[in-house]
Protein backbone atom coordinates (compact mmCIF):
# COMPACT_ATOMS: atom_id res chain seq x y z
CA UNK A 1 16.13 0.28 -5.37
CA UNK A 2 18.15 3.57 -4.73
CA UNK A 3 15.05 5.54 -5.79
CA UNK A 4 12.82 3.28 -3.78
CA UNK A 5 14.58 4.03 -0.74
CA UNK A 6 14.74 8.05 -1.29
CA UNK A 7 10.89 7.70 -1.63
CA UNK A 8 10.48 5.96 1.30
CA UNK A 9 11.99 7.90 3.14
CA UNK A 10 10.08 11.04 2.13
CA UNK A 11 7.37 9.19 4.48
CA UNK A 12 9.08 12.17 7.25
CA UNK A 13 6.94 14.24 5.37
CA UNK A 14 3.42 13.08 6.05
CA UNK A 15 1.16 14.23 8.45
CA UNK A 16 1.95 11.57 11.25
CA UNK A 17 5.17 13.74 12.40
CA UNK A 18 3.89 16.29 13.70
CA UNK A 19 2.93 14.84 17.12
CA UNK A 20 4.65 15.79 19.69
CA UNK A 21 7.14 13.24 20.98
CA UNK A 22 8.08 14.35 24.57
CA UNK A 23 4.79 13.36 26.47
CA UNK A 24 6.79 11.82 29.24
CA UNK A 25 5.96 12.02 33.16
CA UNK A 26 9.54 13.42 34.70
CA UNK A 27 7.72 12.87 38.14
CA UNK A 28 10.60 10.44 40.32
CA UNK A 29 10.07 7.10 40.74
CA UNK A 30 11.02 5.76 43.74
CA UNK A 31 11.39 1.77 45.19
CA UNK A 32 11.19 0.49 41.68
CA UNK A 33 13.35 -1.66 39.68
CA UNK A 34 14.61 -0.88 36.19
CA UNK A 35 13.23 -1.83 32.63
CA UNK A 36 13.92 -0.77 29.67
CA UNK A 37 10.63 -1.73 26.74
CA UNK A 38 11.63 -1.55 23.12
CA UNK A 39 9.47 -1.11 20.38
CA UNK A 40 10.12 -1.98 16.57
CA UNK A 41 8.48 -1.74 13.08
CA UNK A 42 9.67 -5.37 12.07
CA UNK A 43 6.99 -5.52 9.02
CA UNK A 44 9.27 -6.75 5.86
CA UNK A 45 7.13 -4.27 3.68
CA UNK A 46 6.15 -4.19 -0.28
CA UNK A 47 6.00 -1.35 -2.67
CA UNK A 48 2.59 -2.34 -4.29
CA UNK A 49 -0.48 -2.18 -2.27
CA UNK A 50 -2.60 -4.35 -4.92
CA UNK A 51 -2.05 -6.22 -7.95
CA UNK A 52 -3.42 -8.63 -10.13
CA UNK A 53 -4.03 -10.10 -13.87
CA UNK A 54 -7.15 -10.03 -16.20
CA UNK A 55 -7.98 -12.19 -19.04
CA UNK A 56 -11.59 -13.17 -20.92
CA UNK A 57 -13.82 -15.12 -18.93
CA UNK A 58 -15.27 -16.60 -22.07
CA UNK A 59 -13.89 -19.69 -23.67
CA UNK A 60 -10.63 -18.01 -24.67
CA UNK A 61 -8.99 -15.67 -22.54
CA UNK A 62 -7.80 -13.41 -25.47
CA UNK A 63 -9.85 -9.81 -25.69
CA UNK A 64 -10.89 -10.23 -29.43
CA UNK A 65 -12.11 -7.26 -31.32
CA UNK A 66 -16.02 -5.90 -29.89
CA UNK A 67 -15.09 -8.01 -26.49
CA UNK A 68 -14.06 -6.30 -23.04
CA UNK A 69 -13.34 -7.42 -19.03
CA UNK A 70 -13.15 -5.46 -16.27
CA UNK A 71 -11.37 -5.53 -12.60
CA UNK A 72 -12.01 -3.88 -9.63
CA UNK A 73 -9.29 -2.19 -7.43
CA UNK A 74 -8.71 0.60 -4.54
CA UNK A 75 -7.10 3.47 -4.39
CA UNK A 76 -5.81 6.67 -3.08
CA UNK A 77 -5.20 10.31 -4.01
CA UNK A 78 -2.10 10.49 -6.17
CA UNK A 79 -2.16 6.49 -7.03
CA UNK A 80 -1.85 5.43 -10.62
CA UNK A 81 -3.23 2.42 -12.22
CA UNK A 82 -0.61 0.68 -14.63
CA UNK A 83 -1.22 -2.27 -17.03
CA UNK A 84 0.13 -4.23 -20.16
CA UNK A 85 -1.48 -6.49 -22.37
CA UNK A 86 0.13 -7.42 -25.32
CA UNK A 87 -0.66 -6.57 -29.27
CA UNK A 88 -1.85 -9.78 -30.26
CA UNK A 89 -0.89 -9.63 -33.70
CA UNK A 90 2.70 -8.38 -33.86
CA UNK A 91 5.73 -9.56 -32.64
CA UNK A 92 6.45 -7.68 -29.49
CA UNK A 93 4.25 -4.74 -28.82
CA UNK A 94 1.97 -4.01 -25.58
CA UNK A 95 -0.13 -1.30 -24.61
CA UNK A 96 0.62 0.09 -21.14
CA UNK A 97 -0.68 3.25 -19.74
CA UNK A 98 2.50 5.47 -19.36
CA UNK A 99 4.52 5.79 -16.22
CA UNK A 100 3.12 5.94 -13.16
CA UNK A 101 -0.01 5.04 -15.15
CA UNK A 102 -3.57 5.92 -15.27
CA UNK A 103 -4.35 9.52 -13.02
CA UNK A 104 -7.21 8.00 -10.74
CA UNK A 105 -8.38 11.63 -9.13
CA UNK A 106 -8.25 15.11 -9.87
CA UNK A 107 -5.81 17.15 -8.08
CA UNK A 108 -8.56 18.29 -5.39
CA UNK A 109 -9.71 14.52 -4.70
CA UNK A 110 -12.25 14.39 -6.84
CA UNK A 111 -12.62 10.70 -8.68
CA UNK A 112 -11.79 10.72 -12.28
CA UNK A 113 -14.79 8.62 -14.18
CA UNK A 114 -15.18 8.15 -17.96
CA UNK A 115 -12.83 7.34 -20.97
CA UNK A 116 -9.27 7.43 -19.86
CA UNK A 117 -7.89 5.72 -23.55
CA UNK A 118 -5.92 8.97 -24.32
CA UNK A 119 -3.20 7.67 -21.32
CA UNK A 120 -2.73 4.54 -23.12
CA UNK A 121 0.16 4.36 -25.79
CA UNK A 122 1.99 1.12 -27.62
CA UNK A 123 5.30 0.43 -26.98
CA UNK A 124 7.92 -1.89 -28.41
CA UNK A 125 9.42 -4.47 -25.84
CA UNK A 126 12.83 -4.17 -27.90
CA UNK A 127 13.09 -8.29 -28.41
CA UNK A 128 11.60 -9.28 -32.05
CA UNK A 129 12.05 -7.62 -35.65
CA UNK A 130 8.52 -6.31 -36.20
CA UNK A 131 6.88 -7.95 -38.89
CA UNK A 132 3.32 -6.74 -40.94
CA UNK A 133 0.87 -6.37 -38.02
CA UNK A 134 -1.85 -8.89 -38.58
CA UNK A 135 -3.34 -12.14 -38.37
CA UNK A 136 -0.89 -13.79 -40.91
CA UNK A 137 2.22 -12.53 -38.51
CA UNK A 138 4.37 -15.35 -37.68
CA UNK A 139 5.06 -16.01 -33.92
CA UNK A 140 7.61 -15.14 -32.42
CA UNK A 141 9.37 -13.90 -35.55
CA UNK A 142 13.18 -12.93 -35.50
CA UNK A 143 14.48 -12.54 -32.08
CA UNK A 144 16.69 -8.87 -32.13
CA UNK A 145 20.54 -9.65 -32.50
CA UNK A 146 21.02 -7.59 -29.44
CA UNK A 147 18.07 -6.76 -27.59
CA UNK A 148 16.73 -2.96 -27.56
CA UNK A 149 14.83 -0.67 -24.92
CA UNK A 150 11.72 -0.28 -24.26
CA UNK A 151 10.45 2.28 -26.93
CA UNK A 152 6.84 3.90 -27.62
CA UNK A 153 5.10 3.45 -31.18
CA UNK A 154 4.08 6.58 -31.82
CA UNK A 155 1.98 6.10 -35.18
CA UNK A 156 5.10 3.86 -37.14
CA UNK A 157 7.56 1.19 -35.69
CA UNK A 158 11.66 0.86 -35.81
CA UNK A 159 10.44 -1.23 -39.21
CA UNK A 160 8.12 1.35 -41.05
CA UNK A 161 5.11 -0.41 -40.21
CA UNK A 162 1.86 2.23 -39.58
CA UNK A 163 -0.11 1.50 -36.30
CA UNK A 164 -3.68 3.67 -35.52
CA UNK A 165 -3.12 5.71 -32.33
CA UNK A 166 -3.14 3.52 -29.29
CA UNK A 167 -6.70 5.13 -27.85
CA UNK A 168 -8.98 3.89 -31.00
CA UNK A 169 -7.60 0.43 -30.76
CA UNK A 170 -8.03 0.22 -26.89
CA UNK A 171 -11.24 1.64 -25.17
CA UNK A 172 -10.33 2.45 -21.40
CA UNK A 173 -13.27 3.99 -18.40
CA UNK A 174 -13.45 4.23 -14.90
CA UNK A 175 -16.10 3.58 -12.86
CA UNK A 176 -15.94 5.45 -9.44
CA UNK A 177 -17.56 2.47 -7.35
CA UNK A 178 -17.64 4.72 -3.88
CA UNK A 179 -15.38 4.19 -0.83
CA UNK A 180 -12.12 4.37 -2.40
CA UNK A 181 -13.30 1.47 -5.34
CA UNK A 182 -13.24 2.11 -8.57
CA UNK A 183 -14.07 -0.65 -11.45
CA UNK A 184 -11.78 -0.25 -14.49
CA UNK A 185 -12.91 -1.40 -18.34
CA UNK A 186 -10.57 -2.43 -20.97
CA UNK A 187 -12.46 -2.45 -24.41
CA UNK A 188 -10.85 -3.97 -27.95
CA UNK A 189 -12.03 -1.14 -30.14
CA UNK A 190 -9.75 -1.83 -33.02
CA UNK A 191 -12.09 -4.33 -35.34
CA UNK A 192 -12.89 -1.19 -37.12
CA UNK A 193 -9.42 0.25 -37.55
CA UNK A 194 -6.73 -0.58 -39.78
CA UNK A 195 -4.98 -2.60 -37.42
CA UNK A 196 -7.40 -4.99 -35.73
CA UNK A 197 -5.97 -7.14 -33.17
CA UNK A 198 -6.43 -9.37 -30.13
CA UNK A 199 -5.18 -8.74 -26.59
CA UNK A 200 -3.73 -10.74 -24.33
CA UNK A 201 -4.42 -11.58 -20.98
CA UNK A 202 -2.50 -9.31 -18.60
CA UNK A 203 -1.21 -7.84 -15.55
CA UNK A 204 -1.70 -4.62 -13.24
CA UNK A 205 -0.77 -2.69 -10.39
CA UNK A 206 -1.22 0.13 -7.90
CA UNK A 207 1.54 0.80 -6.12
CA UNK A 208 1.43 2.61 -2.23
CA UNK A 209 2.33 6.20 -1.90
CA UNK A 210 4.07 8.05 1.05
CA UNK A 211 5.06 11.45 1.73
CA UNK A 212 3.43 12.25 -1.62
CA UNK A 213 5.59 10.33 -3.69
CA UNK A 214 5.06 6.55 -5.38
CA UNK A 215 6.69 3.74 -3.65
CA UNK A 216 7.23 2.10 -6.87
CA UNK A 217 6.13 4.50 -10.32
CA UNK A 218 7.26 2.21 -12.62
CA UNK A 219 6.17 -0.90 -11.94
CA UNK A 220 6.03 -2.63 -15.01
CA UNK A 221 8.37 -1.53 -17.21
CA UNK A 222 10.98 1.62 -17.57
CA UNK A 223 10.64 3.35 -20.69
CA UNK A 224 14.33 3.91 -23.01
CA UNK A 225 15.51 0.88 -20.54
CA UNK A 226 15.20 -3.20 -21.19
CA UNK A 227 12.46 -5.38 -20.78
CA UNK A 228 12.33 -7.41 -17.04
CA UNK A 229 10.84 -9.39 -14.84
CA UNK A 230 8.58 -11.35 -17.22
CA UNK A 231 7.15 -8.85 -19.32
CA UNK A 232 8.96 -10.10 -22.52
CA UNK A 233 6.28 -13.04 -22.33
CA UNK A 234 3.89 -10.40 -22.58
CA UNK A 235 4.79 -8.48 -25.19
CA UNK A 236 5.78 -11.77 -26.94
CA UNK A 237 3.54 -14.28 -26.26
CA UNK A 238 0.97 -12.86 -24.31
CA UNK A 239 1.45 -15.27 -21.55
CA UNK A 240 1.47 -12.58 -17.96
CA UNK A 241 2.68 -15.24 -15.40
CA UNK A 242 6.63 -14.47 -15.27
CA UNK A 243 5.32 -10.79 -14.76
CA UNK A 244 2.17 -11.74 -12.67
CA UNK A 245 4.36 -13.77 -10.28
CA UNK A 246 6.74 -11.32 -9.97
CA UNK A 247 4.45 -8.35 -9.33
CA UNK A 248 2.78 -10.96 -6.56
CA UNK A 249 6.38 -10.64 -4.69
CA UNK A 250 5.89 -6.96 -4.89
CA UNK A 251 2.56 -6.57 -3.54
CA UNK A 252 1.73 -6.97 -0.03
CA UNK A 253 2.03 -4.30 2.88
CA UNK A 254 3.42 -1.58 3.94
CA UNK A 255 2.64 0.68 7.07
CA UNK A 256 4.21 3.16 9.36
CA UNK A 257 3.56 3.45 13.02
CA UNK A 258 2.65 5.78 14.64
CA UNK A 259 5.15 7.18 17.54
CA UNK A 260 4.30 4.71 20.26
CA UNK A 261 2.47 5.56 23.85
CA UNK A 262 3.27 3.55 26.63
CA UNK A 263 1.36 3.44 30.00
CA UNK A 264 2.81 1.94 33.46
CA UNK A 265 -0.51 1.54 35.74
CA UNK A 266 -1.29 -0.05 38.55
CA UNK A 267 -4.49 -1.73 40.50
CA UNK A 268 -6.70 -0.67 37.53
CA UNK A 269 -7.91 -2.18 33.72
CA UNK A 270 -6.17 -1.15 30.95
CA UNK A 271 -6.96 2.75 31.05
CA UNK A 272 -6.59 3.16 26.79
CA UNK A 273 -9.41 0.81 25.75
CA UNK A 274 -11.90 -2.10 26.12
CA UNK A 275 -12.82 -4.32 23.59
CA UNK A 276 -16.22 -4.02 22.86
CA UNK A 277 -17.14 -0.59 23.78
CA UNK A 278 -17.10 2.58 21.84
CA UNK A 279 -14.56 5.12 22.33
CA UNK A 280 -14.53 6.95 25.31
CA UNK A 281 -13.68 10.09 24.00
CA UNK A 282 -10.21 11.18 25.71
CA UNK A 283 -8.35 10.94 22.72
CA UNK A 284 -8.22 7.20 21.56
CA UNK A 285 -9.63 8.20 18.30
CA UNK A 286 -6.88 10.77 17.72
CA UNK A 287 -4.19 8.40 17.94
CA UNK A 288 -6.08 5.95 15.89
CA UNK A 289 -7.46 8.09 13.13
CA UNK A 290 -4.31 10.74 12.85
CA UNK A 291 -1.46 9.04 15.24
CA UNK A 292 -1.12 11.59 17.29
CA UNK A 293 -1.04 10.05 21.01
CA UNK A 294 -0.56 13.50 22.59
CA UNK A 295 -4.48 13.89 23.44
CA UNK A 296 -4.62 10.48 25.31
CA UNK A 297 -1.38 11.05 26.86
CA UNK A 298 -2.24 14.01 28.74
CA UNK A 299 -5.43 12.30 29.67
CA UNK A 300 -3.76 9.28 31.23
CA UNK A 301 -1.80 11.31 33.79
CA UNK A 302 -4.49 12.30 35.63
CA UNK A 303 -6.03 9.06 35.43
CA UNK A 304 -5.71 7.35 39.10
CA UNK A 305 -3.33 4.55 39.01
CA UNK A 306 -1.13 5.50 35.95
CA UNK A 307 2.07 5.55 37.16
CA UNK A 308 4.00 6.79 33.90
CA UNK A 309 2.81 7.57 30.51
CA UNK A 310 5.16 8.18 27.18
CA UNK A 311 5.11 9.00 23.85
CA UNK A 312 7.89 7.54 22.19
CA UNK A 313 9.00 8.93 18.56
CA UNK A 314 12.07 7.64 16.05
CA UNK A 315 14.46 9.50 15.42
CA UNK A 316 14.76 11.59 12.26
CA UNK A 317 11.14 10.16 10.96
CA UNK A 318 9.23 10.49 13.87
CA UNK A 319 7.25 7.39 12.61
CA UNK A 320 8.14 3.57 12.68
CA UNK A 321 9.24 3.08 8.92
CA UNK A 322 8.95 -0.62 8.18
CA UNK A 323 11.70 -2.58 6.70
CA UNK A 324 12.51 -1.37 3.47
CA UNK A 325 14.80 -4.04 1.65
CA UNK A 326 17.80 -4.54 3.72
CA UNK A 327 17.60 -1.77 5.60
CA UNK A 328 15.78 -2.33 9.07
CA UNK A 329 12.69 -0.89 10.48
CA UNK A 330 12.16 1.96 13.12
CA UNK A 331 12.69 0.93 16.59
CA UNK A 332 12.10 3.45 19.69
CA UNK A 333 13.33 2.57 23.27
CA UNK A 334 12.35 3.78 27.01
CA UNK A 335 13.64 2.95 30.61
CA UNK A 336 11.61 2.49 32.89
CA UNK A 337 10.81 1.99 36.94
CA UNK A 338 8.73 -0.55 37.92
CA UNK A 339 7.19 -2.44 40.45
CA UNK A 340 5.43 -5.93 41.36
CA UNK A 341 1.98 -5.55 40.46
CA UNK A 342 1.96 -2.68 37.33
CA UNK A 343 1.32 -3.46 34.50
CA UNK A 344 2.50 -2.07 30.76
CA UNK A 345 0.22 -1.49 28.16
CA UNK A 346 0.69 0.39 24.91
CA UNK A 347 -1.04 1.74 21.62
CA UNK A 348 0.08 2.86 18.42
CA UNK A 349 -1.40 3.57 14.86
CA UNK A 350 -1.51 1.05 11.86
CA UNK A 351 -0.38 4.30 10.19
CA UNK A 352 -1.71 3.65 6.66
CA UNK A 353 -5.29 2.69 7.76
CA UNK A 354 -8.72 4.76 8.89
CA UNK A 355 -8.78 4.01 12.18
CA UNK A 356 -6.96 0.60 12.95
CA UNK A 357 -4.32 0.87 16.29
CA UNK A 358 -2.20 -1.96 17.46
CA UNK A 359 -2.54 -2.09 21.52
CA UNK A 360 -1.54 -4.40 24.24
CA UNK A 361 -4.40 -7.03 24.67
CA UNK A 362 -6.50 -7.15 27.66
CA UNK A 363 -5.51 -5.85 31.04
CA UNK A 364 -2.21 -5.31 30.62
CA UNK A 365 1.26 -7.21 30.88
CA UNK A 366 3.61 -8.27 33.95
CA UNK A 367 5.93 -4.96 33.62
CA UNK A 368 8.28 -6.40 35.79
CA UNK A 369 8.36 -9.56 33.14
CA UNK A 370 11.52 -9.94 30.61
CA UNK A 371 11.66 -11.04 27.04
CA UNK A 372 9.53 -10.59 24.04
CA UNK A 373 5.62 -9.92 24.61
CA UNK A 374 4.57 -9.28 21.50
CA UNK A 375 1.94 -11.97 21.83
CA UNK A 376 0.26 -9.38 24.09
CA UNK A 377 -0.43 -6.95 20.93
CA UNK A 378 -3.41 -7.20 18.97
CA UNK A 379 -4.61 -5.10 16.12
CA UNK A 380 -8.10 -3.09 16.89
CA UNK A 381 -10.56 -1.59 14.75
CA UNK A 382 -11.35 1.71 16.88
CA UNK A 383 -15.20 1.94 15.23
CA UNK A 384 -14.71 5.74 14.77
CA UNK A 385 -14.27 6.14 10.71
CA UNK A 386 -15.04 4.11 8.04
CA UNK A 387 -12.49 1.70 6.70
CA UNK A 388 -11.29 1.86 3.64
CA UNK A 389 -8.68 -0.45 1.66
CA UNK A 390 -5.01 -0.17 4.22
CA UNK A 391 -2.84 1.76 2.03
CA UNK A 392 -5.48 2.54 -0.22
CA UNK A 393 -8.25 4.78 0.92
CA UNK A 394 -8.57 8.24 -0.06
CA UNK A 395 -10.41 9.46 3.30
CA UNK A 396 -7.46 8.02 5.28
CA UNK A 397 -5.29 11.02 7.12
CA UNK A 398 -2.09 10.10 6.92
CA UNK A 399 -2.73 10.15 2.82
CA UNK A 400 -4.24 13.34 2.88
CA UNK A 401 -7.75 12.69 3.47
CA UNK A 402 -10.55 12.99 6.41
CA UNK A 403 -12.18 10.13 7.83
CA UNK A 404 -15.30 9.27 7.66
CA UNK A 405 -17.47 8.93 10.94
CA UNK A 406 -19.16 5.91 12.16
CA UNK A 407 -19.79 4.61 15.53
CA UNK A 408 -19.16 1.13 16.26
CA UNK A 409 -17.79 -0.81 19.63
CA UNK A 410 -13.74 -1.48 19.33
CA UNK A 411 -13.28 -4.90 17.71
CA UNK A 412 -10.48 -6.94 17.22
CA UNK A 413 -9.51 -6.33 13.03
CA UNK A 414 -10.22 -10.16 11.68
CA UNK A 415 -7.59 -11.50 9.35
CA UNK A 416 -8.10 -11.96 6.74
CA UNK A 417 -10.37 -9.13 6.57
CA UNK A 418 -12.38 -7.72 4.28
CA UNK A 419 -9.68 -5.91 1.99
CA UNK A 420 -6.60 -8.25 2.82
CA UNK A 421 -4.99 -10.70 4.32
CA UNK A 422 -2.35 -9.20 6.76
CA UNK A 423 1.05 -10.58 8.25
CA UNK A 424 1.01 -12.34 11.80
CA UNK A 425 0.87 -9.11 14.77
CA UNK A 426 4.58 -10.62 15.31
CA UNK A 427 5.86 -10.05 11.87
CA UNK A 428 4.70 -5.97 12.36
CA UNK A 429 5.54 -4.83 15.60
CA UNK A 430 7.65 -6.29 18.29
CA UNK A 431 7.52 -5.18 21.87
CA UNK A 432 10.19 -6.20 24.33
CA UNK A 433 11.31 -5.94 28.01
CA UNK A 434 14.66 -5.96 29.29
């Protein structure tokens, strides 16, 4: 979790800090009463931004020699595809891509298609004596007096036994699907190798990235260190639902936010947006696209009516991290002088997303009200680029990509939506008055 936690916090390196964090109106503010709004990143976030298992669709969900399945999944620049399946007939084995998996792009963005089987190798899951590979092996065999680490089969096992190189007994390709989507196929090539062999139904991953790094590289299994988390059943028995469960608890989301603007106005709408009309162009599609508020802000304060206008950035990071394990999420603070009859609105990035902003619903809030108004906050689709998996699409800025236009009205974003299913507004961001 230690070197979860360092990656994480490499998220200070992405794009999203560079906005400028002291678009505040110093102008005095007189016959008002005090408030102070709070803003947090509450989101209790995952390390895996997709994951699944595979088996045969036929009438046994065993890959038999000549047979294949395939999955579909999204993905960014620098994201790695990782699997395991097990050997069918040996003791322990499993073929996994290695660590962080299967390279998905080329280093300038480019989608890798084709055969991909030289990434995959065989590895022993440390918990059996290996027997003969075959069909006449005898499950599970003889459990190891003291269980070993994870090790790779590089042609011959800790026994003796002679395997054919990983890549003529598995048969893996990409298929670049466009818009971030690629379709992956897992092929049993070995019937015409020495060591024929089933595989097992099994379980994948894609974990998120941040700041460049992987939130989780090694999501499967750490080579030279024990089995965990279910994949002995794997490698044993070919049975992937300790592992599948687990990697279900893993997967799920995980966003910055964007350093939050906050509007005071008065005797006007809501000057950042209206649902159901396009963008109007004074830098609403900067903070949604990129985060950066700073265009919009200095907009607003020569909009008639707006009162105050801030840009509010954490600390250190700039962004809202979300919660990462125990350790709690970004929260920004502002005081602030109001009056009966203005009103509070604000807008801030779902930072790991095309265009998606979280904004105060409506017309506004009661700024002289106290307590939590999260309620108010809704999550918008701005129209202006072309969605793409959230935390997964390789034209989305904050992981090093450029939108893609469209033109559409502002809509609310449904949920579930068309990639996932998202947490309650509440259980993201939480915006109080005191």
């Amino acid at each position: 979790m230690n070197k979860l936690k360092s990656s994480w916090l490499t998220l200070a390196a992405i794009p999203l800090v560079l906005l400028s964090c002291n678009d505040n109106d110093d102008s005095p503010m007189e016959n008002g009463m005090p408030s102070t709004i709070t803003v947090e990143n509450v989101l209790d976030s995952r390390p895996l931004v997709e994951s699944g298992t595979f088996k045969n669709n036929g009438a046994s969900p065993v890959i038999m020699p000549g047979e294949s399945i395939s999955f579909q999944f999204s993905a960014a620049k620098g994201q790695a595809l990782s699997f395991a399946t097990m050997y069918g007939w040996s003791n322990d084995l499993f073929f996994a891509p290695e660590n962080p998996g299967i390279k998905l792009y080329q280093d300038n963005g480019t989608p890798i298609e084709g055969d991909v089987s030289a990434q995959i190798k065989l590895w022993d899951n440390g918990t059996r004596i290996n027997q003969t590979p075959g069909a006449t092996l005898m499950h599970p065999g003889t459990a190891e007096t003291t269980a070993k680490n994870i090790t790779e089969v590089a042609g011959t096992d800790a026994q003796g036994h002679t395997y054919a190189p990983a890549s003529s007994l598995m048969k893996v390709s990409l298929h670049y699907d466009g818009n971030s989507t690629f379709t992956v196929t897992i092929a049993n090539t070995s019937g015409n190798t020495t060591n024929p062999t089933p595989f097992s139904p099994g379980v994948w991953a894609i974990s998120y990235i941040a700041g460049g790094n992987l939130l989780n590289p090694e999501p499967l299994y750490k080579k030279g260190m024990p089995s965990v988390n279910g994949l002995t059943k794997i490698a044993e028995a070919g049975d992937p639902t300790d592992l599948g469960n687990y990697i279900k608890g893993q997967t799920g989301i995980f966003t910055p936010l964007s350093p939050i603007l906050v509007v005071v106005y008065n005797g006007i709408d809501n000057p950042i947006y209206k649902n159901g009309e396009n963008d109007r162009g004074q830098g609403l599609k900067e903070l949604a696209q990129k985060g950066d508020a700073s265009i919009l802000a200095g907009y607003l304060k020569n909009v008639p009516g707006v009162k105050q206008v801030y840009v509010l950035a954490a600390a250190g990071s700039t962004v809202l991290l979300p919660k990462i394990g125990g350790q709690a999420g970004g929260k920004v603070s502002q005081q602030l002088n109001v009056s009966p009859g203005d009103k509070i609105t604000v807008a801030t990035m779902y930072g790991f997303s095309n265009d998606w902003f979280f904004a105060t619903k409506g017309s506004g809030v009661d700024a002289t009200q106290k307590g939590d108004i999260s309620s108010s906050i809704a999550l918008y689709d701005n129209g202006t680029a072309l969605n793409q998996f959230p935390g997964a699409g390789i034209t989305q800025f904050n992981l090093a990509g450029t939108p893609l236009t469209e033109s559409k009205p502002i809509q609310e974003v449904p949920n579930p939506n068309a990639f996932t299913t998202l947490p309650s507004i509440s259980n993201i961001i939480k915006v109080t008055l005191q």
